[in-house]
N, C-alpha and C. Protein backbone atom coordinates (compact mmCIF):
# COMPACT_ATOMS: atom_id res chain seq x y z
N UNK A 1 7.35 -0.81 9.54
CA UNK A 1 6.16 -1.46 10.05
C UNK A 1 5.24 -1.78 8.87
N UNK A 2 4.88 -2.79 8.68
CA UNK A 2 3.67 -3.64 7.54
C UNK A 2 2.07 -2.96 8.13
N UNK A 3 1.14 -3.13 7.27
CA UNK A 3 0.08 -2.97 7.35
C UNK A 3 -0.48 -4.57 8.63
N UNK A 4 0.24 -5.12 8.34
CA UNK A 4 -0.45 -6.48 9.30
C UNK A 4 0.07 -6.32 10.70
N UNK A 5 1.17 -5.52 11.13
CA UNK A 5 1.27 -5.53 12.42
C UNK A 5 1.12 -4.03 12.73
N UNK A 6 -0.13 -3.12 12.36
CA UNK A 6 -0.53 -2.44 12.81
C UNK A 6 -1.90 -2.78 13.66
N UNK A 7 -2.32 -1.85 14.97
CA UNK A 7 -3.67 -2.56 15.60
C UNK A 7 -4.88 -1.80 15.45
N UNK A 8 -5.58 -2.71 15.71
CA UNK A 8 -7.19 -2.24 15.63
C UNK A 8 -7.10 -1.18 15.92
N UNK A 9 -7.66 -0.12 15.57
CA UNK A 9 -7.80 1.79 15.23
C UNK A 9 -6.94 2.32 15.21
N UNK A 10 -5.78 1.86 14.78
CA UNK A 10 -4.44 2.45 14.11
C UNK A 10 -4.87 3.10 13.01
N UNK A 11 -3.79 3.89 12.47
CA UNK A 11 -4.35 5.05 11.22
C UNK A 11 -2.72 5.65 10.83
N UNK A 12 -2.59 5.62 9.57
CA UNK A 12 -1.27 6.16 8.96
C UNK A 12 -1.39 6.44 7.66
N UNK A 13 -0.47 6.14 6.96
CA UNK A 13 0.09 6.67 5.90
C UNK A 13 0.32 4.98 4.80
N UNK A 14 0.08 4.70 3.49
CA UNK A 14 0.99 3.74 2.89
C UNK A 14 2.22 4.47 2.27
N UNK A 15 3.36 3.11 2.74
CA UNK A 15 4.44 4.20 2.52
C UNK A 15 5.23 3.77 0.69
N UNK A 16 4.91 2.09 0.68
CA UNK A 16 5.36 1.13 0.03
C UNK A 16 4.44 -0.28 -0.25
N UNK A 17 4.40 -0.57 -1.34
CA UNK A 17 3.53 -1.50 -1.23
C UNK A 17 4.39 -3.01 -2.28
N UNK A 18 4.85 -3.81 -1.75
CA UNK A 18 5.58 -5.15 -1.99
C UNK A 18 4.73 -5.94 -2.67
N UNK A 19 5.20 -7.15 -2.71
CA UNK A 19 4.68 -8.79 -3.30
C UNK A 19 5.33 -8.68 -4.77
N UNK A 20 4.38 -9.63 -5.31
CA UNK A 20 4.20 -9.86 -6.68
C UNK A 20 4.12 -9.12 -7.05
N UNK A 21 4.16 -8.83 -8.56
CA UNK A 21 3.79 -8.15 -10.12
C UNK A 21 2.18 -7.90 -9.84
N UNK A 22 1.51 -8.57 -9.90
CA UNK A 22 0.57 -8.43 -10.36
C UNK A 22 -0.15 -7.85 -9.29
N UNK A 23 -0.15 -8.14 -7.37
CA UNK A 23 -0.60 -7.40 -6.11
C UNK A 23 -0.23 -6.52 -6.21
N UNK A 24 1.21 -6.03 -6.80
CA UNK A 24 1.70 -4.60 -6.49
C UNK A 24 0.65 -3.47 -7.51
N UNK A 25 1.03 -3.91 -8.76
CA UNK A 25 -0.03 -3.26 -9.85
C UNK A 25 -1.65 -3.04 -9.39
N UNK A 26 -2.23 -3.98 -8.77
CA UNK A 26 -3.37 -3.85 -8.01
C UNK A 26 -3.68 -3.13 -7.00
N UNK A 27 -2.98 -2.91 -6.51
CA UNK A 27 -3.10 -1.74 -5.19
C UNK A 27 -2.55 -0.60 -5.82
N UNK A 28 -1.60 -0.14 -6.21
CA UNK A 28 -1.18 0.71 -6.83
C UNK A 28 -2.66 1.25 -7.71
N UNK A 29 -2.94 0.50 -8.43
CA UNK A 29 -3.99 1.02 -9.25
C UNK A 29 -5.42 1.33 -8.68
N UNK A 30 -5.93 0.75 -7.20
CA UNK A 30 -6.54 1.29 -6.70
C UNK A 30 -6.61 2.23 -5.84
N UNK A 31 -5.07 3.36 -6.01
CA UNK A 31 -4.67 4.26 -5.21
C UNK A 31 -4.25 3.88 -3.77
N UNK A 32 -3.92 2.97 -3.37
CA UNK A 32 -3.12 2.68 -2.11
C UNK A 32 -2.02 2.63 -1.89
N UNK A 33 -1.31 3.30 -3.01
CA UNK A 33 -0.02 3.88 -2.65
C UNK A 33 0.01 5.58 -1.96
N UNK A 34 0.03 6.13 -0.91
CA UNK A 34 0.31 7.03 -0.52
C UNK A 34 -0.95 7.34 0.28
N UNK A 35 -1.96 6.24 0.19
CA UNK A 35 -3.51 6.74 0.76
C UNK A 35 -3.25 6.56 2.59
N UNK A 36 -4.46 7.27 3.03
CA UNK A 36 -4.33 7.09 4.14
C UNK A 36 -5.32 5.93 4.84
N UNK A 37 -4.96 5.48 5.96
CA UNK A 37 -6.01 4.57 6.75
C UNK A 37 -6.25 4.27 7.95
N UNK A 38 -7.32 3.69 8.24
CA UNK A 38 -7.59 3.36 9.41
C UNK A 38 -7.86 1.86 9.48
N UNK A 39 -7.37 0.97 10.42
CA UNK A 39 -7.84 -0.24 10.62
C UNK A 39 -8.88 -0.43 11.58
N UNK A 40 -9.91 -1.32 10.90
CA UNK A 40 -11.11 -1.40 11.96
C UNK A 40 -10.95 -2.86 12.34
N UNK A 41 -10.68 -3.88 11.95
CA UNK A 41 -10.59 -4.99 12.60
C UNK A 41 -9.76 -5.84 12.01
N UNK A 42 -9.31 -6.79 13.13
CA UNK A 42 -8.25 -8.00 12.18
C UNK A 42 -8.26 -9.06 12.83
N UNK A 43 -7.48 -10.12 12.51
CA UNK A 43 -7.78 -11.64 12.88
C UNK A 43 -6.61 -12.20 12.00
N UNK A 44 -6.01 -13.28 12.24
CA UNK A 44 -4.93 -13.72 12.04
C UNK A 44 -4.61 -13.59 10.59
N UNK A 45 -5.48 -14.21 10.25
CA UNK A 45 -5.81 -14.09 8.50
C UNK A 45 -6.10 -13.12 7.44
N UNK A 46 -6.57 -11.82 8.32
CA UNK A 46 -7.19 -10.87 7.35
C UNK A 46 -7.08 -9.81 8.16
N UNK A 47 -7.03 -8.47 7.95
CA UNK A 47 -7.39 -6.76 8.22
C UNK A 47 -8.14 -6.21 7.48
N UNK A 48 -9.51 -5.81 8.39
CA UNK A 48 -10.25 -4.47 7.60
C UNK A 48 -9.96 -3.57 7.73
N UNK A 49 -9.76 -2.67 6.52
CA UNK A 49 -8.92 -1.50 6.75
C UNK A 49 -9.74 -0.38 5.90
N UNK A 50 -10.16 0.57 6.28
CA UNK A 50 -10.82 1.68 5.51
C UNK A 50 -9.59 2.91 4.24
N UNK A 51 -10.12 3.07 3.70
CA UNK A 51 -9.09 4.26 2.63
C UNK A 51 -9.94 5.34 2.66
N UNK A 52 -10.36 6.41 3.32
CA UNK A 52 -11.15 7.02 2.72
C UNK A 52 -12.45 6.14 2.45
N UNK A 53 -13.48 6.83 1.76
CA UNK A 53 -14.57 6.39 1.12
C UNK A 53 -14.66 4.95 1.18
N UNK A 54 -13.36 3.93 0.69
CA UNK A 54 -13.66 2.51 0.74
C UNK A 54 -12.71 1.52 1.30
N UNK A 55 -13.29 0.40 2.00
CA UNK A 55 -12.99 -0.23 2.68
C UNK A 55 -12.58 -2.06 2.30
N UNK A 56 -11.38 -2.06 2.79
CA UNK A 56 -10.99 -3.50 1.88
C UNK A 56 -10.79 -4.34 2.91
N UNK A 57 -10.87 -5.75 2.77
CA UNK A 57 -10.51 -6.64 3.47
C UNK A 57 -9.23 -7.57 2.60
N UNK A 58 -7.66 -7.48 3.97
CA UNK A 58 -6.73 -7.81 3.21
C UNK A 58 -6.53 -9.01 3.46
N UNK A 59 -6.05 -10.01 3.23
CA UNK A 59 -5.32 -11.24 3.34
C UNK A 59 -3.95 -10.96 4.30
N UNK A 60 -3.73 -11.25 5.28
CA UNK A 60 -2.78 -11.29 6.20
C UNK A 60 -1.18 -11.47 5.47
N UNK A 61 -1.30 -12.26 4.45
CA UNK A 61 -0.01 -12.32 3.47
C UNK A 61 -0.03 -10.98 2.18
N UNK A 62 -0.59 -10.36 2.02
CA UNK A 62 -0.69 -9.06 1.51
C UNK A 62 -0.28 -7.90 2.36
N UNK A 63 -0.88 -7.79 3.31
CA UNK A 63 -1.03 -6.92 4.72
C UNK A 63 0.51 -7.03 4.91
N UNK A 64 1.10 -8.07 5.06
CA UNK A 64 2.37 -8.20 5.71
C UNK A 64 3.41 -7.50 4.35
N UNK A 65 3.05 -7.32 3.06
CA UNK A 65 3.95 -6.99 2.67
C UNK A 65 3.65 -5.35 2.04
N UNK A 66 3.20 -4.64 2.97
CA UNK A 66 2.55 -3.41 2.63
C UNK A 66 3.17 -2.73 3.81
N UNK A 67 4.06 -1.66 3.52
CA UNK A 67 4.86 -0.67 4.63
C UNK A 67 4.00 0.43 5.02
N UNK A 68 4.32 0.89 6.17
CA UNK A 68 3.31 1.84 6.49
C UNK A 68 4.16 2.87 7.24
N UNK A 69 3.20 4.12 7.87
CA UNK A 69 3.78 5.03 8.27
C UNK A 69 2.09 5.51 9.45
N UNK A 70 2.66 4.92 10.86
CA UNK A 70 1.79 4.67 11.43
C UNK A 70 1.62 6.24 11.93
N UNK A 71 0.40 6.32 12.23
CA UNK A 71 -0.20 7.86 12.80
C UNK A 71 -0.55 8.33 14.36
């Protein structure tokens, strides 16, 4: 299961995080490999998703390539 087809107040685990070189290195480096979350809202295009302390808004083509481990 991707981060994009999880639903509004879902909460898990990142299990894997895909794309590019340079998205993967980016999340990775802001600790979202193994972090936990909660989704607070989404829309075709985008998911807000909390980590702890901070909260990102993803691009729906990011989201989709981010594995999860739903809670």
């Amino acid at each position: 299961m991707t981060l994009f087809d999880c639903s509004v107040n879902g909460s898990g685990t990142v299990t894997q995080i895909g794309g590019g070189d340079a998205t993967h290195r980016r999340l990775v480096d802001l600790g979202l490999l193994g972090a936990r979350f909660h989704v607070r809202a989404r829309n075709k295009h985008s998911v807000l998703v909390d980590f702890g302390p901070m909260s990102c808004v993803i691009q729906s083509s990011v989201a989709a390539n981010i594995t999860i481990l739903e809670r």
